[in-house]
C-alpha atoms as a PDB file:
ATOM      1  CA  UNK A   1     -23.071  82.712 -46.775  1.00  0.00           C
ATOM      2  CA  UNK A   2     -20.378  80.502 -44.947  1.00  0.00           C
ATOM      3  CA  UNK A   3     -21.178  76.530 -45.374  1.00  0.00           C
ATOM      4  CA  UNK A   4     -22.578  75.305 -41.600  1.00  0.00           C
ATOM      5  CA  UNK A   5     -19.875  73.239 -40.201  1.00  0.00           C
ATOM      6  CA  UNK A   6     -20.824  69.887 -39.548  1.00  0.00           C
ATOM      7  CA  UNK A   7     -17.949  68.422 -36.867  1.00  0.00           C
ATOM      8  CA  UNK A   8     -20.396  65.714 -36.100  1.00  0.00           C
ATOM      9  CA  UNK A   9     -20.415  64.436 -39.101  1.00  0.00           C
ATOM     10  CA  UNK A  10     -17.038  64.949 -40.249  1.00  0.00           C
ATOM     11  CA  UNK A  11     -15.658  62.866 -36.728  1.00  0.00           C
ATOM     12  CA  UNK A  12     -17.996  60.169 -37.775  1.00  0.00           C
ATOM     13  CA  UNK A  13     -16.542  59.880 -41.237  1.00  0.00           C
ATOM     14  CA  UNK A  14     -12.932  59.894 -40.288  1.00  0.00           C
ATOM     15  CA  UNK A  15     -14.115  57.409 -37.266  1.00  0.00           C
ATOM     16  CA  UNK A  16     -15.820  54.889 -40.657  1.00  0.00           C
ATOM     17  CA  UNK A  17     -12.899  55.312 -42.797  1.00  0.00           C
ATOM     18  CA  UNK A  18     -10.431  54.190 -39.843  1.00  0.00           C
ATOM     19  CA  UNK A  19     -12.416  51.515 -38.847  1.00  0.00           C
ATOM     20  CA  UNK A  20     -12.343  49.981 -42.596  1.00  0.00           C
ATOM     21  CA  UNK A  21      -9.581  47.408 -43.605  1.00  0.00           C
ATOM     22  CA  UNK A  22     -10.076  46.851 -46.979  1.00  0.00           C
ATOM     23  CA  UNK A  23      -9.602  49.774 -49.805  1.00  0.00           C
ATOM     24  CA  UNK A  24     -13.214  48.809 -51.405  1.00  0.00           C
ATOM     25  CA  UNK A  25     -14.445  49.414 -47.710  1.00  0.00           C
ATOM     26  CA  UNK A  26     -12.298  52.050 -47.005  1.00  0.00           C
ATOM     27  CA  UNK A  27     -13.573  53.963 -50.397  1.00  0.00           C
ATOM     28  CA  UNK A  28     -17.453  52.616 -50.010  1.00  0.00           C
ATOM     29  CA  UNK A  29     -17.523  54.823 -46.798  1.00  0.00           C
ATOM     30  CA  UNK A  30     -15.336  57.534 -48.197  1.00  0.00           C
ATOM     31  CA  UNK A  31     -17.832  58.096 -51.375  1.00  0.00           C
ATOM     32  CA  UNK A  32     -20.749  57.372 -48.318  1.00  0.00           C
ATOM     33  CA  UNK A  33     -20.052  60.095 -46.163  1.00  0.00           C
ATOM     34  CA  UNK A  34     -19.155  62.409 -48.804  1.00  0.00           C
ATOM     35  CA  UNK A  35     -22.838  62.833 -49.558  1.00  0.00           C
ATOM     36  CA  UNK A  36     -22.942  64.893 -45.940  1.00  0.00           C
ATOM     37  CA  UNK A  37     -20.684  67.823 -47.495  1.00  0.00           C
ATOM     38  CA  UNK A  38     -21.850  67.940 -51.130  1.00  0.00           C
ATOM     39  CA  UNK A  39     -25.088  66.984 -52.556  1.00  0.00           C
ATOM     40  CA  UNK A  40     -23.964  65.263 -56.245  1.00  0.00           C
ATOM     41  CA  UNK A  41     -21.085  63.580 -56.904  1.00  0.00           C
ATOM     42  CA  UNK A  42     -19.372  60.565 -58.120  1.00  0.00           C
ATOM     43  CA  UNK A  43     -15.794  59.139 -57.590  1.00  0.00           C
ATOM     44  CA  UNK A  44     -13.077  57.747 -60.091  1.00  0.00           C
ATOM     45  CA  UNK A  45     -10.146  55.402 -59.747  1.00  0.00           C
ATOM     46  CA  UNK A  46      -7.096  55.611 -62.215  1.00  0.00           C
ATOM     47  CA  UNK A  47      -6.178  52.784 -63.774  1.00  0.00           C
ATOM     48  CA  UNK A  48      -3.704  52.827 -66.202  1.00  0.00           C
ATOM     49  CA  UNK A  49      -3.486  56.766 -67.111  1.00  0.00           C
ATOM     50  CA  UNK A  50      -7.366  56.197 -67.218  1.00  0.00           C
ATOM     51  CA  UNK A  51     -10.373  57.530 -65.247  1.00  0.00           C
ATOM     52  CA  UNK A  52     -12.410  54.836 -64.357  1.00  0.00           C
ATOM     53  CA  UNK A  53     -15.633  55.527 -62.981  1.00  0.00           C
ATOM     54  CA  UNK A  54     -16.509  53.601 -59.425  1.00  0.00           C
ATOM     55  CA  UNK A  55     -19.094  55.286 -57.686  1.00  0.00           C
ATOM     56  CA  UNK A  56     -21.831  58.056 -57.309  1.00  0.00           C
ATOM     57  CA  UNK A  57     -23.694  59.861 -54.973  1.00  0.00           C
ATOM     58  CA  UNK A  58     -27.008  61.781 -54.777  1.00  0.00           C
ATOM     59  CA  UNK A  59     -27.668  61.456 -58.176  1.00  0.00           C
ATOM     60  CA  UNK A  60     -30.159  59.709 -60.313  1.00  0.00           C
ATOM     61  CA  UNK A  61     -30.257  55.938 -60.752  1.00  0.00           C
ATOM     62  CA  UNK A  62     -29.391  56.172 -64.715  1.00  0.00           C
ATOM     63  CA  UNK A  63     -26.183  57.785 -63.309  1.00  0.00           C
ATOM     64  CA  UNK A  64     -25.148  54.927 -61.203  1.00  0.00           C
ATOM     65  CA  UNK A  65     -25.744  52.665 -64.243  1.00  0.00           C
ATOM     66  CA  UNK A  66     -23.481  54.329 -66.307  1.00  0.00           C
ATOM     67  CA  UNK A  67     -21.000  55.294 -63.544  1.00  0.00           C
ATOM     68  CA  UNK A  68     -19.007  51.828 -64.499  1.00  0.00           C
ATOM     69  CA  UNK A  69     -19.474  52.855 -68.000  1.00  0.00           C
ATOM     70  CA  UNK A  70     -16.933  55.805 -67.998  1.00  0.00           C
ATOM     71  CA  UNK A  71     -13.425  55.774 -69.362  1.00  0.00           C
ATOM     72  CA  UNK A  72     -11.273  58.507 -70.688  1.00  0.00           C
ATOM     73  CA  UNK A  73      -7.622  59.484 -70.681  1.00  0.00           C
ATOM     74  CA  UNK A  74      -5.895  61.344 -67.154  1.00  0.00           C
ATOM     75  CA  UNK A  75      -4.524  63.152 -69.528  1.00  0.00           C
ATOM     76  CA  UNK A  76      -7.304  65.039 -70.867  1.00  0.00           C
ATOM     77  CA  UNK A  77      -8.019  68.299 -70.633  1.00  0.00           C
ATOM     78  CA  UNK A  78     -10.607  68.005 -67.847  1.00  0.00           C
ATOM     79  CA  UNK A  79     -11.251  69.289 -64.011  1.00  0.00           C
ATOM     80  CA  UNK A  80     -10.178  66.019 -62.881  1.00  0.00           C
ATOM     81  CA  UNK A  81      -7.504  65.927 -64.610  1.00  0.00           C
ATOM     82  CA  UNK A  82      -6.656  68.851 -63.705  1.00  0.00           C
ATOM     83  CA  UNK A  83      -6.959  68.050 -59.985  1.00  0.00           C
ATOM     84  CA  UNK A  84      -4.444  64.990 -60.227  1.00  0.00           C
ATOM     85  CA  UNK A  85      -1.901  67.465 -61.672  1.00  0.00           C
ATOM     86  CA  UNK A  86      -2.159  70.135 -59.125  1.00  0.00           C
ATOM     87  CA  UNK A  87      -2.349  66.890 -56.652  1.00  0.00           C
ATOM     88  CA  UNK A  88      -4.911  69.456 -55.073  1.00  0.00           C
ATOM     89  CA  UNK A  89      -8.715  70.865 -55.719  1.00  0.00           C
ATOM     90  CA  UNK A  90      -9.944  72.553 -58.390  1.00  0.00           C
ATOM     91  CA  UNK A  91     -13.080  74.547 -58.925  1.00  0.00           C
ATOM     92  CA  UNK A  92     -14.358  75.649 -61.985  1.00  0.00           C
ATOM     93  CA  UNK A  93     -17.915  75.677 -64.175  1.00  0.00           C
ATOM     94  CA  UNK A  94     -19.074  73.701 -67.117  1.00  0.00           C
ATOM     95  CA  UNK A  95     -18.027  74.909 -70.250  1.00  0.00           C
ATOM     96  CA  UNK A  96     -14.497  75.720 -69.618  1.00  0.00           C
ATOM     97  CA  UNK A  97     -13.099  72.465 -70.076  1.00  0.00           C
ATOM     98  CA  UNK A  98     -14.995  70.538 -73.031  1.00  0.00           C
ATOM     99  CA  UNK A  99     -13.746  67.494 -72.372  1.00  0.00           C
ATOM    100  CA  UNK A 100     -15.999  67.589 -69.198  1.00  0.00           C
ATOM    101  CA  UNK A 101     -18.578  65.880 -70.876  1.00  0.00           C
ATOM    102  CA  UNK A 102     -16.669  62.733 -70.844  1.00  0.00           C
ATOM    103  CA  UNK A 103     -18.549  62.240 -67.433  1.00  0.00           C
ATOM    104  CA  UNK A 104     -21.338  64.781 -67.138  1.00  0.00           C
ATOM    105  CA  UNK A 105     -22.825  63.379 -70.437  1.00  0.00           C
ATOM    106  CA  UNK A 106     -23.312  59.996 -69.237  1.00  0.00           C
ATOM    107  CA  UNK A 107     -23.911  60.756 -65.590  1.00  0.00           C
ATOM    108  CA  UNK A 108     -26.330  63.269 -66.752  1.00  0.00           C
ATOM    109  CA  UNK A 109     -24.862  66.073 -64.763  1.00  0.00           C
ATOM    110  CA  UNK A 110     -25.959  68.949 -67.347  1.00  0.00           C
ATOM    111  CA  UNK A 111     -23.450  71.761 -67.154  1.00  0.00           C
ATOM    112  CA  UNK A 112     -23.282  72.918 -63.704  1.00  0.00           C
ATOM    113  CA  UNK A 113     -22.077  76.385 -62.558  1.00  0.00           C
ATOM    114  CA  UNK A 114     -19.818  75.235 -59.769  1.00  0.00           C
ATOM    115  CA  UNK A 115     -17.717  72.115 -60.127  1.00  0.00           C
ATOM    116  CA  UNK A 116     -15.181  70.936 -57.793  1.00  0.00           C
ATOM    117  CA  UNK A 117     -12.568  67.869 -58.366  1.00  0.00           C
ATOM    118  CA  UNK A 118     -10.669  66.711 -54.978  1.00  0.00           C
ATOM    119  CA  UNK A 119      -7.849  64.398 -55.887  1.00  0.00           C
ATOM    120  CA  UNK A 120      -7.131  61.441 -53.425  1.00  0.00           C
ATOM    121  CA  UNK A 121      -3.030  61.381 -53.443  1.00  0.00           C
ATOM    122  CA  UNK A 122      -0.812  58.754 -52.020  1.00  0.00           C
ATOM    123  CA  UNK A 123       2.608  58.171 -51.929  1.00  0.00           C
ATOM    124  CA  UNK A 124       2.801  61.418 -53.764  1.00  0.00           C
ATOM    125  CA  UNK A 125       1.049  60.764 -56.864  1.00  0.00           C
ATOM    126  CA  UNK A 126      -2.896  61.020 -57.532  1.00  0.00           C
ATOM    127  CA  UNK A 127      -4.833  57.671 -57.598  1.00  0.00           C
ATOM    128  CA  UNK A 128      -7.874  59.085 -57.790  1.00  0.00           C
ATOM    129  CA  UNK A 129     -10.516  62.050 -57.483  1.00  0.00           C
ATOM    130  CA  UNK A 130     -13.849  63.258 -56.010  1.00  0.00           C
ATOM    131  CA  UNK A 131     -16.179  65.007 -57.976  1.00  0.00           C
ATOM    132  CA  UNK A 132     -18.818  67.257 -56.478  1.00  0.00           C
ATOM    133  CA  UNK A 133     -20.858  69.826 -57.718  1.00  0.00           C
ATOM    134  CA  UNK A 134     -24.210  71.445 -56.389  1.00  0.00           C
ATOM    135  CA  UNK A 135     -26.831  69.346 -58.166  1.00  0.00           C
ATOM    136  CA  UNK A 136     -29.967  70.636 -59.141  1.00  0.00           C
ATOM    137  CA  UNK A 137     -30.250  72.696 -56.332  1.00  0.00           C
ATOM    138  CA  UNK A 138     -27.850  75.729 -57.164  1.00  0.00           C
ATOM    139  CA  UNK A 139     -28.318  76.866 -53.265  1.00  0.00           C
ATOM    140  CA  UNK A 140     -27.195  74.233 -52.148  1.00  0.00           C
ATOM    141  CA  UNK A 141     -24.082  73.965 -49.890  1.00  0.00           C
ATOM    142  CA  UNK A 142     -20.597  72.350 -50.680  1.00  0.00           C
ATOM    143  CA  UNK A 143     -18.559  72.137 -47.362  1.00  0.00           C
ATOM    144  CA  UNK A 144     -15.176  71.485 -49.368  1.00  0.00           C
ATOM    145  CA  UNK A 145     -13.060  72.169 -46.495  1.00  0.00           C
ATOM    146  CA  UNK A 146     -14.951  68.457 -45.243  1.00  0.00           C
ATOM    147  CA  UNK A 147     -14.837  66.780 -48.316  1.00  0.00           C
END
C-alpha cells in the first residue's frame, strides 16, 4: 500500500531545520523529525573515514547508550557505506552485508527485513547517513521520499 503522505509534517520539519543555526541544532531536529517518516533509526557522523554513531530514534534506551559507542571503518562493506558511495539511498535486508552488525549488534536492531541508509551529502561528498528500518513492527510505514 502507498505510505500516507504527511505534508504537514514534512513543512514543519524543513520550517525546524531552517530555523536552527548551529549544526548540533540543525542535526538534533533533523534526527527529531525523522521519527515522523520511519519508526527506528539512528544517525552517524563521519569522522575521519569512520562512522561515528550520534543519535537514535524510536528505539530502546540500551540503544541510545551504546549509540556513542559505535565505530567502524566508511569503508566497510556495509549499507551505509554503501549509501556514502552512491552519495544516494540504499535499501536492502539484514544478512546481505555482514558487516551490518557493526551497528545492529550494539543497537540491538536484530536483522531486519527492510533497511534503508540515506546519506547526508555536502559539498559533494557524504558526511554522514540516516539509518531507518521498520522496527519491530514489520507493517509499519517508511515514507522515504520524506526522510
Amino acid at each position: 500500500p502507498p505510505v500516507e503522505v504527511k505534508y504537514d509534517a514534512i513543512r514543519d520539519a524543513v520550517d525546524d531545520i531552517s530555523s536552527k543555526d548551529s549544526q548540533s541544532a540543525i542535526l538534533k531536529a533533523l534526527v527529531h523529525h525523522a521519527a515522523n517518516f520511519a519508526p527506528r533509526g539512528a544517525f552517524f557522523i563521519i569522522k575521519s573515514e569512520y562512522f561515528s554513531g550520534w543519535k537514535v530514534f524510536g528505539a530502546n534506551e540500551e540503544a541510545e547508550n551504546s549509540i556513542r559507542d559505535i565505530h567502524f571503518p566508511v569503508s566497510s562493506d556495509t549499507i551505509l557505506g554503501a549509501a556514502v558511495a552512491a552519495r544516494s539511498s540504499v535499501d536492502n535486508s539484514a544478512g546481505n552485508r555482514p558487516v551490518d552488525s557493526a551497528f545492529l549488534n550494539p543497537l540491538q536492531f536484530g536483522e531486519p527485513d527492510k533497511m534503508h541508509a540515506i546519506p547526508l551529502v555536502a559539498r559533494g561528498r557524504g558526511v554522514a547517513v540516516l539509518y531507518a528500518d521498520h522496527g519491530t513492527e514489520s507493517d509499519s510505514e517508511i515514507n522515504k521520499e520524506a526522510l
